[in-house]
PDB file of N, CA and C in Angstrom:
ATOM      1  N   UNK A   1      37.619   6.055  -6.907  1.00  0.00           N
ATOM      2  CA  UNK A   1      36.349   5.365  -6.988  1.00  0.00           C
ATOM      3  C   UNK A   1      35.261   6.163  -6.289  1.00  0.00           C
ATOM      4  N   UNK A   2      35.552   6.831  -5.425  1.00  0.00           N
ATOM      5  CA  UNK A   2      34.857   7.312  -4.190  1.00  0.00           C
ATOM      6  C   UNK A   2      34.176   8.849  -5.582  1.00  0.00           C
ATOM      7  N   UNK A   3      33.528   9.002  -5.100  1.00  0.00           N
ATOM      8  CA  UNK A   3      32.399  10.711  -6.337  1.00  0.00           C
ATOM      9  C   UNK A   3      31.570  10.295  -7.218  1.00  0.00           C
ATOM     10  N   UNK A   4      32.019  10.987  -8.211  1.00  0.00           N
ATOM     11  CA  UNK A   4      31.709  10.745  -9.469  1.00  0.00           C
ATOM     12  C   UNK A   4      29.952  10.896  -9.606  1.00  0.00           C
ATOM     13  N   UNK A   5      29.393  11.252 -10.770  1.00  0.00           N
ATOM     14  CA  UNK A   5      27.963  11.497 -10.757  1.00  0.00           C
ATOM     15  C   UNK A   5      27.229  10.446 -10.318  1.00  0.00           C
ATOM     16  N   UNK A   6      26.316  11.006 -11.020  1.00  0.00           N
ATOM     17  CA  UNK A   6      24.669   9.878 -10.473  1.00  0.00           C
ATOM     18  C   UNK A   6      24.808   8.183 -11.711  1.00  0.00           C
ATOM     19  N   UNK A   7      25.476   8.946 -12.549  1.00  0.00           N
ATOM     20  CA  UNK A   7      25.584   8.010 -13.636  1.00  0.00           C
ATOM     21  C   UNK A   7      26.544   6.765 -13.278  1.00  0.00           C
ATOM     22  N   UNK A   8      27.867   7.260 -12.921  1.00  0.00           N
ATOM     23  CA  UNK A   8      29.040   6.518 -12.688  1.00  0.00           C
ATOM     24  C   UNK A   8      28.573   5.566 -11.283  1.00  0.00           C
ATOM     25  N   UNK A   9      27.647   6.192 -10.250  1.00  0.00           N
ATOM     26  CA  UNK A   9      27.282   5.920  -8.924  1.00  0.00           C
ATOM     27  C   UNK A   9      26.459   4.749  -9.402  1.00  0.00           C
ATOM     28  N   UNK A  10      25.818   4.946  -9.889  1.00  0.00           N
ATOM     29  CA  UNK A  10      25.005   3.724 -10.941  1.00  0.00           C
ATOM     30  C   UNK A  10      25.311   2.419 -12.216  1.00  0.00           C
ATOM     31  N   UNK A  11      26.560   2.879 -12.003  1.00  0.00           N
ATOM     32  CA  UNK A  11      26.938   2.009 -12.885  1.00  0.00           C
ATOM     33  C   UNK A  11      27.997   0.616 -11.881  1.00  0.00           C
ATOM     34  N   UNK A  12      28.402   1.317 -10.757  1.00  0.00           N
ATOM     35  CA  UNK A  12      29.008   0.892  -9.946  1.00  0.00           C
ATOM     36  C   UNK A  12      28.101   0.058  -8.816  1.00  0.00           C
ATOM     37  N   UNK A  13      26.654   0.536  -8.563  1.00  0.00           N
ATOM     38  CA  UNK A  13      25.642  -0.392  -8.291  1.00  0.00           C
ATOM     39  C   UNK A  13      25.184  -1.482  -8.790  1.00  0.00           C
ATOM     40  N   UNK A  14      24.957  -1.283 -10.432  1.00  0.00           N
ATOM     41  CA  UNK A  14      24.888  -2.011 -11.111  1.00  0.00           C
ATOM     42  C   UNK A  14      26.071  -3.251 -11.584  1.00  0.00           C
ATOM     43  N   UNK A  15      27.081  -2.843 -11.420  1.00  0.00           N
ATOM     44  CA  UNK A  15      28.137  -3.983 -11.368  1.00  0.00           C
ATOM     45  C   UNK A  15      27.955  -4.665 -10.067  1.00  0.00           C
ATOM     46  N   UNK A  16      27.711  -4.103  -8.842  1.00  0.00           N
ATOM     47  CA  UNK A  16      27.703  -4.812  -7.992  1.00  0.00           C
ATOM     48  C   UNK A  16      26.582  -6.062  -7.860  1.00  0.00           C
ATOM     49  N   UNK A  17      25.271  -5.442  -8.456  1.00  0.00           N
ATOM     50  CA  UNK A  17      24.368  -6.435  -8.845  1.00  0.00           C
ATOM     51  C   UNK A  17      24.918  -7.376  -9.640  1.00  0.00           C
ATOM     52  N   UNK A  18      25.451  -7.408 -10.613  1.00  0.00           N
ATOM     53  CA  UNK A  18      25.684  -8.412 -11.902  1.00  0.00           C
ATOM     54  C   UNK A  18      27.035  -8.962 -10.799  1.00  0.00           C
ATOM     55  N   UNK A  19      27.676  -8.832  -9.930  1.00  0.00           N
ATOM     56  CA  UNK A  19      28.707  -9.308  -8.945  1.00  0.00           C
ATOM     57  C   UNK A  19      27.706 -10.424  -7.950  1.00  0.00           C
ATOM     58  N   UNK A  20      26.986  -9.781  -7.662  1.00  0.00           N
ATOM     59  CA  UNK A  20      26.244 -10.530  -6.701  1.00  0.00           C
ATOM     60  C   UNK A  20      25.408 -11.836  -7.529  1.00  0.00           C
ATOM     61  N   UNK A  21      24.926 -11.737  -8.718  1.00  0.00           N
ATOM     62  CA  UNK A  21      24.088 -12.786  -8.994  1.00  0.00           C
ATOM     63  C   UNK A  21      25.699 -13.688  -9.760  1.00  0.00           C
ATOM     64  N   UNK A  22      26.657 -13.357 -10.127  1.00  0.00           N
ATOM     65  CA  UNK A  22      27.127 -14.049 -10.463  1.00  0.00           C
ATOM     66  C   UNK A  22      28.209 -14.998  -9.303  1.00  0.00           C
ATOM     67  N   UNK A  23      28.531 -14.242  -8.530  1.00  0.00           N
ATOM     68  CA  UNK A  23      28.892 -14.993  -7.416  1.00  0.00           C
ATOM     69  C   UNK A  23      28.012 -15.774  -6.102  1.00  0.00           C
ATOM     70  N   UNK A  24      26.840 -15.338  -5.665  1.00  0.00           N
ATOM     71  CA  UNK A  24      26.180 -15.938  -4.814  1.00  0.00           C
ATOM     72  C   UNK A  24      24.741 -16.252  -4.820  1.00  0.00           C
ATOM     73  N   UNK A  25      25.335 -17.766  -4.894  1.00  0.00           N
ATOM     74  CA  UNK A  25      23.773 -18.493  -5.022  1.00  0.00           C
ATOM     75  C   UNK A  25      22.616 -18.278  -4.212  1.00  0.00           C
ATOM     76  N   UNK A  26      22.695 -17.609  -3.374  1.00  0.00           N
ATOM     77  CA  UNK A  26      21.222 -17.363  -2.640  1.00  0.00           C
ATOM     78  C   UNK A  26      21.137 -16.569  -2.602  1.00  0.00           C
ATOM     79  N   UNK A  27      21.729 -15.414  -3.531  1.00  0.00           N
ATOM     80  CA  UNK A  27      21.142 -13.770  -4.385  1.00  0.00           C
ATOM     81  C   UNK A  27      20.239 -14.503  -5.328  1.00  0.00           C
ATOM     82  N   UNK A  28      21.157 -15.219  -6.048  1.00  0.00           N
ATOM     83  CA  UNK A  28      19.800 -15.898  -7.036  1.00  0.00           C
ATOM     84  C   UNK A  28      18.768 -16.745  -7.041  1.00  0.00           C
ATOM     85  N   UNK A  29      18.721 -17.373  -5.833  1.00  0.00           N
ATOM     86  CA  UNK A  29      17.524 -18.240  -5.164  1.00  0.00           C
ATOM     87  C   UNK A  29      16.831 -17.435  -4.838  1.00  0.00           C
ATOM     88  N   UNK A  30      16.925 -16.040  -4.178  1.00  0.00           N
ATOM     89  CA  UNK A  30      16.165 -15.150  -3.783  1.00  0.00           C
ATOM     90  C   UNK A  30      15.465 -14.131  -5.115  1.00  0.00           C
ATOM     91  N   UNK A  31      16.233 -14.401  -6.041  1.00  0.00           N
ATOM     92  CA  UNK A  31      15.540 -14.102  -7.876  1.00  0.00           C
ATOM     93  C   UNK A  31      14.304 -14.890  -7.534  1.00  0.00           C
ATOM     94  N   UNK A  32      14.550 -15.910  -7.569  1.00  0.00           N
ATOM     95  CA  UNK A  32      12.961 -17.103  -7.816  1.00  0.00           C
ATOM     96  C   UNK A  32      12.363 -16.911  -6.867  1.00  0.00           C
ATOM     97  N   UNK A  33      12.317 -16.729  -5.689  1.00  0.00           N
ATOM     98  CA  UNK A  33      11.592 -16.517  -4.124  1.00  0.00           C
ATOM     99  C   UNK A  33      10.794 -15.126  -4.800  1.00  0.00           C
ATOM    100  N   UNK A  34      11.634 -14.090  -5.083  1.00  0.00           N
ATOM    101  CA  UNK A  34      10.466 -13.241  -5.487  1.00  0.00           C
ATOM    102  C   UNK A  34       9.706 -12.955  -6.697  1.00  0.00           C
ATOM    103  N   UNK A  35      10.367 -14.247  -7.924  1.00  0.00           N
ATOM    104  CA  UNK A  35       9.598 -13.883  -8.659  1.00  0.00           C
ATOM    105  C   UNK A  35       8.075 -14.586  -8.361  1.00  0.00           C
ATOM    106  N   UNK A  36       8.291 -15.660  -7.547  1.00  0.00           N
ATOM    107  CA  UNK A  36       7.179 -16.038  -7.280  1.00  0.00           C
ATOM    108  C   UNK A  36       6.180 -15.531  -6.219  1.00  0.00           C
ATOM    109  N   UNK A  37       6.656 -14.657  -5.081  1.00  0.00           N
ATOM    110  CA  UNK A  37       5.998 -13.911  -4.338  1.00  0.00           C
ATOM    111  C   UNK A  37       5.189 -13.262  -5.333  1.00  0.00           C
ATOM    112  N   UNK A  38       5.836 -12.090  -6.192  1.00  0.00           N
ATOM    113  CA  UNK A  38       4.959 -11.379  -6.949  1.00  0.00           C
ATOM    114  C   UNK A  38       4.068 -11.981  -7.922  1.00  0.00           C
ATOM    115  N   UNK A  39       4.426 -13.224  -8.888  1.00  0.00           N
ATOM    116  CA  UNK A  39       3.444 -14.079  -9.350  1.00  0.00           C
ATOM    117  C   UNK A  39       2.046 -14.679  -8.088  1.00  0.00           C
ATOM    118  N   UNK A  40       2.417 -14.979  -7.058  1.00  0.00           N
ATOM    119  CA  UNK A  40       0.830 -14.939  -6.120  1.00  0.00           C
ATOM    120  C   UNK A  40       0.943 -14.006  -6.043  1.00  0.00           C
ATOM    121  N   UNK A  41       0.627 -12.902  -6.091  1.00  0.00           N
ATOM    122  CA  UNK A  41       0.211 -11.359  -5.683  1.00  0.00           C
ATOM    123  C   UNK A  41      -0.547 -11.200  -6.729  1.00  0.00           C
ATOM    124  N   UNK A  42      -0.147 -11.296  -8.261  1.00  0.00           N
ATOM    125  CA  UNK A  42      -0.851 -11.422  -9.265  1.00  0.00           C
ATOM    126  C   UNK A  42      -2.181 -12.365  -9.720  1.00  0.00           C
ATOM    127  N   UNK A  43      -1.541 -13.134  -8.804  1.00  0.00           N
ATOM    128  CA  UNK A  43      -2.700 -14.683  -9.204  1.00  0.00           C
ATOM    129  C   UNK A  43      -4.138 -13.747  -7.901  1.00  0.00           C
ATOM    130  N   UNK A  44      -3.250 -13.608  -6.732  1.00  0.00           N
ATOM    131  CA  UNK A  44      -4.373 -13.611  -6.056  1.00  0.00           C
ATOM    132  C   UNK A  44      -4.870 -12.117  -5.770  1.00  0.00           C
ATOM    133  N   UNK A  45      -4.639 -11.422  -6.862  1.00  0.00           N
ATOM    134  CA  UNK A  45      -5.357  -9.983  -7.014  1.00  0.00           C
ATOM    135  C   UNK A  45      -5.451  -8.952  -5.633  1.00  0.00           C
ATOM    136  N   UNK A  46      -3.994  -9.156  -4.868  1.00  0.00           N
ATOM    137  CA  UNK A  46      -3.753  -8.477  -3.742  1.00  0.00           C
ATOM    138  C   UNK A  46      -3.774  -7.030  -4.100  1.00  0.00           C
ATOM    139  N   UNK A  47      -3.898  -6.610  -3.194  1.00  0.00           N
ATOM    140  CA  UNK A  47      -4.418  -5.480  -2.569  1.00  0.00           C
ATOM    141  C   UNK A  47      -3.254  -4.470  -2.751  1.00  0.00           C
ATOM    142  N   UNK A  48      -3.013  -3.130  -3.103  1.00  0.00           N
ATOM    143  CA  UNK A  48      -1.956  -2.496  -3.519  1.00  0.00           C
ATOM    144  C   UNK A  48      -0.859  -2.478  -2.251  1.00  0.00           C
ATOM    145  N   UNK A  49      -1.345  -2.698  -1.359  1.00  0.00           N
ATOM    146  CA  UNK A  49      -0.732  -2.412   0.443  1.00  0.00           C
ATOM    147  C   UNK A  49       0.264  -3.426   0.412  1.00  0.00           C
ATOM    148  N   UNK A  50      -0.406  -4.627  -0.155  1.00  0.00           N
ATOM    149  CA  UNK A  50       0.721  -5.554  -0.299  1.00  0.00           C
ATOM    150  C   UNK A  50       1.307  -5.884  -0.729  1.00  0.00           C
ATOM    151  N   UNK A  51       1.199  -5.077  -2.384  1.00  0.00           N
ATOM    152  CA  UNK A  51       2.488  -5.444  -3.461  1.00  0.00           C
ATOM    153  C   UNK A  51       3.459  -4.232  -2.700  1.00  0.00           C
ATOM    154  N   UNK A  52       3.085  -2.993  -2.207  1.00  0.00           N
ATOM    155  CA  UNK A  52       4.135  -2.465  -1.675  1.00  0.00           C
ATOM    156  C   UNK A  52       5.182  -2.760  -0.596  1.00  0.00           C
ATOM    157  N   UNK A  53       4.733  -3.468   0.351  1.00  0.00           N
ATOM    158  CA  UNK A  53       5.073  -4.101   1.463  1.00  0.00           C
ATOM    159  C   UNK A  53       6.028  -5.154   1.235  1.00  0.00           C
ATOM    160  N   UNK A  54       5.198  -6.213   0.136  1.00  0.00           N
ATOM    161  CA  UNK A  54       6.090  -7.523  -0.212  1.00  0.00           C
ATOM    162  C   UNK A  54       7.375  -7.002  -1.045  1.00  0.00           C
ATOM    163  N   UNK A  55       7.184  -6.082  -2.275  1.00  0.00           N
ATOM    164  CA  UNK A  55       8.561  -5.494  -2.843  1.00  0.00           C
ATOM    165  C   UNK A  55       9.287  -5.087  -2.274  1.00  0.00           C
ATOM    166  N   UNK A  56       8.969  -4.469  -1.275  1.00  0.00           N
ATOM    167  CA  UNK A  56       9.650  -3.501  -0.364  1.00  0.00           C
ATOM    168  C   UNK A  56      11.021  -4.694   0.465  1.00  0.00           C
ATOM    169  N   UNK A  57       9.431  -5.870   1.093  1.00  0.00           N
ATOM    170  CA  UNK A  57      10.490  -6.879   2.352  1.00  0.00           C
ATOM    171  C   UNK A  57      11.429  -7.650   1.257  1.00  0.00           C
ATOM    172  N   UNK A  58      11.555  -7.648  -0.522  1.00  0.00           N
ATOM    173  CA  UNK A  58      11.897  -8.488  -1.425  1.00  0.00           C
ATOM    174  C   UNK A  58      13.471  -7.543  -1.616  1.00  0.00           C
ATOM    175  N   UNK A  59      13.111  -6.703  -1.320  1.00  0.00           N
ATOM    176  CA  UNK A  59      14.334  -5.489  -2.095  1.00  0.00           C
ATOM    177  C   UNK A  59      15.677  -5.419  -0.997  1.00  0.00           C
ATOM    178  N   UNK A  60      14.814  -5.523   0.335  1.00  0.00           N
ATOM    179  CA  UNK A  60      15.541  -5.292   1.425  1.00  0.00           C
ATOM    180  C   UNK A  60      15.888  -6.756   1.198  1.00  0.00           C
ATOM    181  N   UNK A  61      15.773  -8.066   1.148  1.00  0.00           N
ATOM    182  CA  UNK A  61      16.175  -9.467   1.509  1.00  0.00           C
ATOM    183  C   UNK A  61      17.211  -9.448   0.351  1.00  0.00           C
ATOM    184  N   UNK A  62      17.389  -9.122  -1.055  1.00  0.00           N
ATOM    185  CA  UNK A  62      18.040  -8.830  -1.616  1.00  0.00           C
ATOM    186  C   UNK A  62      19.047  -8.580  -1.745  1.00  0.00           C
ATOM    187  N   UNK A  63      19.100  -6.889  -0.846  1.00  0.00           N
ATOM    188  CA  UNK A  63      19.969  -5.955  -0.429  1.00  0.00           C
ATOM    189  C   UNK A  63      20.756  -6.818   0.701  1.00  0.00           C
ATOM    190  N   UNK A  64      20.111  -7.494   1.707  1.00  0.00           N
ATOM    191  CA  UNK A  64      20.872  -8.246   2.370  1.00  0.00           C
ATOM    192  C   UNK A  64      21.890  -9.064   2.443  1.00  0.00           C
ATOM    193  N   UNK A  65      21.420 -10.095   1.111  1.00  0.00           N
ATOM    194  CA  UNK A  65      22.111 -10.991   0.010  1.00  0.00           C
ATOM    195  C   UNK A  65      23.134 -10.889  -0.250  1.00  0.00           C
ATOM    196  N   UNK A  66      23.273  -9.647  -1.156  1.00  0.00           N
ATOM    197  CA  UNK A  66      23.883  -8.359  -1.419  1.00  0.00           C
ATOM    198  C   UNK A  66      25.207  -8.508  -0.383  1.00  0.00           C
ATOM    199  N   UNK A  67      24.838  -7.465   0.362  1.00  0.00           N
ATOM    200  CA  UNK A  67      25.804  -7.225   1.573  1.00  0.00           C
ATOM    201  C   UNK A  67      26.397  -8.358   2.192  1.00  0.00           C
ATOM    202  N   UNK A  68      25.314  -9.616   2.836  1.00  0.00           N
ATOM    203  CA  UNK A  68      26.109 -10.489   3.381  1.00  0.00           C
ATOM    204  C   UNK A  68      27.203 -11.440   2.100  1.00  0.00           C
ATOM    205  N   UNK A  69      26.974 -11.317   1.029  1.00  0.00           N
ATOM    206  CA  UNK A  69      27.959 -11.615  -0.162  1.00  0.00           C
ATOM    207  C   UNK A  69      29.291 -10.907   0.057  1.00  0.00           C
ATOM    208  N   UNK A  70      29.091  -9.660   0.248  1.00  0.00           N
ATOM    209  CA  UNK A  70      30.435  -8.250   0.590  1.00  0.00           C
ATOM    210  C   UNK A  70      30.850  -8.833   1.296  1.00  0.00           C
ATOM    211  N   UNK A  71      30.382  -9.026   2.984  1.00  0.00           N
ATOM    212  CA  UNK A  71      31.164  -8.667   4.037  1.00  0.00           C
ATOM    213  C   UNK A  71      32.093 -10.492   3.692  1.00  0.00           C
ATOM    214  N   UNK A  72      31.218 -11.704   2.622  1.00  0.00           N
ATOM    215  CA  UNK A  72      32.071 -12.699   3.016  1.00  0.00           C
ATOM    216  C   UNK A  72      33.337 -12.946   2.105  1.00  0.00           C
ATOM    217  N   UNK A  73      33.041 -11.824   0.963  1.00  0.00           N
ATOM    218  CA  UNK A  73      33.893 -12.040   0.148  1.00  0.00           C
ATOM    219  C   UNK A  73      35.526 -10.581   0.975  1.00  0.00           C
ATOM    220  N   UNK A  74      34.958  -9.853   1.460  1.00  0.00           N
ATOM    221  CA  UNK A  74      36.232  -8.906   2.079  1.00  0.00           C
ATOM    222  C   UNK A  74      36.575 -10.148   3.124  1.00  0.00           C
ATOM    223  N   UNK A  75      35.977 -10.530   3.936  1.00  0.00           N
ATOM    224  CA  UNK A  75      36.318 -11.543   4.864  1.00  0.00           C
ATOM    225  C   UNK A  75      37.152 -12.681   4.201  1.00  0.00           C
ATOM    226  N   UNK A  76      37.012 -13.157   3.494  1.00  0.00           N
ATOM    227  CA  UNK A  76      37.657 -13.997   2.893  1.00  0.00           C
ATOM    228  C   UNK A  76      39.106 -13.870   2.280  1.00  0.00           C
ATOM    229  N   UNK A  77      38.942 -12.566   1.783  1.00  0.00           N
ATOM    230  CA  UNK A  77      40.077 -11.555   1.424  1.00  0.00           C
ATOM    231  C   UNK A  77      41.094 -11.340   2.687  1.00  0.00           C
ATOM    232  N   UNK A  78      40.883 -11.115   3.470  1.00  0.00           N
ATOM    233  CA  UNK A  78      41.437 -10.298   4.557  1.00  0.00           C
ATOM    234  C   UNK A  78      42.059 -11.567   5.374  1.00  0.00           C
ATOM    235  N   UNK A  79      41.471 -12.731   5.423  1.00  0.00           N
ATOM    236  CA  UNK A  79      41.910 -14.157   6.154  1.00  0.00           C
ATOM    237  C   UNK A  79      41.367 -15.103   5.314  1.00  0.00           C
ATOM    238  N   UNK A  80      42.178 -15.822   4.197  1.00  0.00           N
ATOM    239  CA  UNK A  80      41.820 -16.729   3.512  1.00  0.00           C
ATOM    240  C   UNK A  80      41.913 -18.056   4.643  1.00  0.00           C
ATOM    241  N   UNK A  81      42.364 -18.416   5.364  1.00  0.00           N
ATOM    242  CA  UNK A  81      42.678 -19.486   5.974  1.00  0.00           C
ATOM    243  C   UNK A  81      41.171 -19.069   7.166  1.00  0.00           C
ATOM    244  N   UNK A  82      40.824 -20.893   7.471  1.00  0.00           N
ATOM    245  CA  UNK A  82      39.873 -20.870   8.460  1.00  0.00           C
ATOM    246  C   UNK A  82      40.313 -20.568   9.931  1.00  0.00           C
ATOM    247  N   UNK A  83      39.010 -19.478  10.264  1.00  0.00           N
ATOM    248  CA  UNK A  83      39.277 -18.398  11.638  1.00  0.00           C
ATOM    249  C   UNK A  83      38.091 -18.298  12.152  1.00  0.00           C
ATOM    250  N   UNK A  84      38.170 -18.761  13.804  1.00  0.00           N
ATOM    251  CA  UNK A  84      36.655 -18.596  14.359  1.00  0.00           C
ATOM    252  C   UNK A  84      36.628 -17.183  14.427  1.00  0.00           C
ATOM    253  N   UNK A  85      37.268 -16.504  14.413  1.00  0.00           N
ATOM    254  CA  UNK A  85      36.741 -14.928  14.297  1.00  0.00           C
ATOM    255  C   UNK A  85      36.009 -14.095  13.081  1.00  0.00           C
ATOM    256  N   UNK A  86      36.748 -15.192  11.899  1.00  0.00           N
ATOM    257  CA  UNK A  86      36.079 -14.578  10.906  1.00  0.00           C
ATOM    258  C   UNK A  86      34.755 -15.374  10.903  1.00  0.00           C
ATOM    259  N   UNK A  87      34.670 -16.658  11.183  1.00  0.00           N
ATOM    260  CA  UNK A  87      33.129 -17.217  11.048  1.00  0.00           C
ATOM    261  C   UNK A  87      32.438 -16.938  11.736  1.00  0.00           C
ATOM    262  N   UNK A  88      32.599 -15.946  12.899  1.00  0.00           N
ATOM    263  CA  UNK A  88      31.944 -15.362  13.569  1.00  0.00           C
ATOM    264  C   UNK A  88      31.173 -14.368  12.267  1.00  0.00           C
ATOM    265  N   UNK A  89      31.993 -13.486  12.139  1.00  0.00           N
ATOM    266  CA  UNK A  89      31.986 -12.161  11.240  1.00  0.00           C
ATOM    267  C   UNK A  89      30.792 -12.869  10.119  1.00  0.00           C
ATOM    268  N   UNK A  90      31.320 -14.103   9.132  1.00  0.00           N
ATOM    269  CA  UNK A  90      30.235 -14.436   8.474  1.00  0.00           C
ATOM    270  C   UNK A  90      28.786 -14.972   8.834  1.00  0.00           C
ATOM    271  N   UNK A  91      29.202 -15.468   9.545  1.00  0.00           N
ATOM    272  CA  UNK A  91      27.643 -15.937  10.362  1.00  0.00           C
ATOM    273  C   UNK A  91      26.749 -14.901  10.743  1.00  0.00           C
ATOM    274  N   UNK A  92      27.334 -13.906  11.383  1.00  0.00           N
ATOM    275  CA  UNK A  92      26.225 -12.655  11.937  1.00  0.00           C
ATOM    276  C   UNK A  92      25.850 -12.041  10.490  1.00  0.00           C
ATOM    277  N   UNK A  93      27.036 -11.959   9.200  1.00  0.00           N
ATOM    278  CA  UNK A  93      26.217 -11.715   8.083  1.00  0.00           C
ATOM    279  C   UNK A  93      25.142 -12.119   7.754  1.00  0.00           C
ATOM    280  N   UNK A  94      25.059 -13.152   7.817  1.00  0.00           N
ATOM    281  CA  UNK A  94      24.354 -14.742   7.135  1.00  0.00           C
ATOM    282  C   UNK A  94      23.356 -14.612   8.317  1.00  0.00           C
ATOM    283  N   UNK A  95      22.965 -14.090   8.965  1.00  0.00           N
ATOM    284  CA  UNK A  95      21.897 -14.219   9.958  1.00  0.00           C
ATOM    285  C   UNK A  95      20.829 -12.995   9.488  1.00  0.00           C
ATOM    286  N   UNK A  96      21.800 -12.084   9.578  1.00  0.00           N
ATOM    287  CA  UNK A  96      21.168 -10.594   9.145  1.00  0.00           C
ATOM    288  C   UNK A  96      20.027 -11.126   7.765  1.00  0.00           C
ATOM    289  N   UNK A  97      20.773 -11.776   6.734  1.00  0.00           N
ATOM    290  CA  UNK A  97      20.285 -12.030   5.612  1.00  0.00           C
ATOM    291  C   UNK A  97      19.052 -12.607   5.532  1.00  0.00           C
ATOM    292  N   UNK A  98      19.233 -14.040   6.801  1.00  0.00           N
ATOM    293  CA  UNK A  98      18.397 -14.736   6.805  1.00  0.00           C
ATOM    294  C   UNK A  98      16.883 -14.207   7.879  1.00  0.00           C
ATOM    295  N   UNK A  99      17.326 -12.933   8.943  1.00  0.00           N
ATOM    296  CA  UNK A  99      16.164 -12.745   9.651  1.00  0.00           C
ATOM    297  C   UNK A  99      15.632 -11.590   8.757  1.00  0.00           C
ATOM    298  N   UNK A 100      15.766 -11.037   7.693  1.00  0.00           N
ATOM    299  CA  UNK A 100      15.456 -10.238   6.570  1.00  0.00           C
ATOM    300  C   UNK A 100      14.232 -11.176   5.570  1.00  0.00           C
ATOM    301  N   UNK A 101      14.982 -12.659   5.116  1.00  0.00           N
ATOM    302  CA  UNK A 101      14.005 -13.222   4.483  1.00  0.00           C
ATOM    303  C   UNK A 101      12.827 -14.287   5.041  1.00  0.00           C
ATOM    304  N   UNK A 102      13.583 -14.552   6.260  1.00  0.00           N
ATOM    305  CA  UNK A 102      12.066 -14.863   7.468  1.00  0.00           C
ATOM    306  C   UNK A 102      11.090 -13.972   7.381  1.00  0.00           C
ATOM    307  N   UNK A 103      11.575 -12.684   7.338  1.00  0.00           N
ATOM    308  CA  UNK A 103      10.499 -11.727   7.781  1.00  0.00           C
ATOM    309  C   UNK A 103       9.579 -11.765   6.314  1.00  0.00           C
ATOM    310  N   UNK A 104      10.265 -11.592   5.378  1.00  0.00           N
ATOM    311  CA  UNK A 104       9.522 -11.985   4.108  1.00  0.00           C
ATOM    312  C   UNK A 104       8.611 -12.807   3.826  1.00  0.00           C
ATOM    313  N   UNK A 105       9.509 -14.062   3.924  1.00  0.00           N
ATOM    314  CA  UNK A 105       8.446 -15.026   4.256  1.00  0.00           C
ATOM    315  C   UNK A 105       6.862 -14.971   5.143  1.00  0.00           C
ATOM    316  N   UNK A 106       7.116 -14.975   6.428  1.00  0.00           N
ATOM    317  CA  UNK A 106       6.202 -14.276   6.965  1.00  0.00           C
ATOM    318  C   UNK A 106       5.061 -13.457   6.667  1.00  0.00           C
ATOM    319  N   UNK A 107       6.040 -12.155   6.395  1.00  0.00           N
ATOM    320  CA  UNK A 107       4.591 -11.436   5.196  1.00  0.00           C
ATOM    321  C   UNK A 107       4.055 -11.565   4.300  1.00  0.00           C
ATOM    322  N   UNK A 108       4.753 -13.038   3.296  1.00  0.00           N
ATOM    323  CA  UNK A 108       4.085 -13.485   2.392  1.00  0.00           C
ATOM    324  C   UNK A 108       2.760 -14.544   2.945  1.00  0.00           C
ATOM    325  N   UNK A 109       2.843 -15.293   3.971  1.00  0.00           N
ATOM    326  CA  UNK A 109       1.853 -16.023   4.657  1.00  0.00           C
ATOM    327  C   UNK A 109       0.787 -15.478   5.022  1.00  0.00           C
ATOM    328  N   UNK A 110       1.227 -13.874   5.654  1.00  0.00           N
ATOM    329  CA  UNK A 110       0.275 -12.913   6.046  1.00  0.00           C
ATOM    330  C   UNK A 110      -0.957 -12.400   5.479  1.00  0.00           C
ATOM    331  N   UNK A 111       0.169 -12.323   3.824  1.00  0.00           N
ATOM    332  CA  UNK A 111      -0.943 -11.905   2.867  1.00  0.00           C
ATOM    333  C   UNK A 111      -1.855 -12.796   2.460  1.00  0.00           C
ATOM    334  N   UNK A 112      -1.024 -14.190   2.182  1.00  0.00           N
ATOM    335  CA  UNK A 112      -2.565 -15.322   2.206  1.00  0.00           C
ATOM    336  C   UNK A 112      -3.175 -15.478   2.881  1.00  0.00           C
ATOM    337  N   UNK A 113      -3.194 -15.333   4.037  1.00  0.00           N
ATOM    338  CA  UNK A 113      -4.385 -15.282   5.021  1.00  0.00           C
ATOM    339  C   UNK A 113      -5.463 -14.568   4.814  1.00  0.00           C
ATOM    340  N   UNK A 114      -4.545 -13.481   4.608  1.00  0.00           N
ATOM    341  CA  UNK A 114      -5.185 -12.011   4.460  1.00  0.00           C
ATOM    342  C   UNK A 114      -6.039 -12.008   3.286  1.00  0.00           C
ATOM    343  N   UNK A 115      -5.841 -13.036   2.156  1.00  0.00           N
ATOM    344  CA  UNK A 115      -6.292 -12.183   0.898  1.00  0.00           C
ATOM    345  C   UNK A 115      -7.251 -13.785   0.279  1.00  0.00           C
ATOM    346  N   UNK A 116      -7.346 -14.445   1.006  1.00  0.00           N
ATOM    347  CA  UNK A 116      -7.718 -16.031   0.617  1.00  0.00           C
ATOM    348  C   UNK A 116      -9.113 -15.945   0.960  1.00  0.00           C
TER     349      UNK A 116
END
């Protein structure tokens, strides 16, 4: 699994995406969170600084999604039975995720301030 070109490297990203929206619901809640960030960005004729900024904090909250999905599905794998060690392990995922889309949030407020 480990090489392989730019193509194969990409195709293996791309499964992981179509993995992630099909297994975890707040990869795909975070679909609608940004399609609507970028719909006000559009409505309210922001400023290029901030469609870069907001895609940017949208891609990373995503990516988070993403990952904290990984670490709960290997976790889960590795100790199917309930373990405060592993809910440790998921929780600090699930935090990561969530101080990723705070911050989003945030900069989406920012920009209405900013742009109102």
């Amino acid at each position: 699994m480990k090489g392989g070109g730019i193509a194969q490297r990409t195709r293996y990203s791309l499964a992981g995406l179509r993995d992630a929206w099909q297994r975890e619901r707040a990869f795909r809640a975070h679909q609608l969170w940004a399609l609507t960030v970028l719909g006000l960005l559009a409505v309210m004729r922001a400023e290029p600084i901030w469609w870069g900024v907001l895609v940017l904090a949208l891609a990373l909250g995503m990516a988070f999604e993403a990952m904290n999905g990984a670490v709960e599905a290997l976790a889960d794998l590795l100790e199917p039975l309930r373990c405060p060690k592993v809910r440790v392990i998921k929780d600090m995922a699930s935090a990561a995720a969530f101080l990723a889309n705070c911050a989003t949030g945030l900069l989406a407020l920012l920009m209405i301030a900013a742009e109102w």
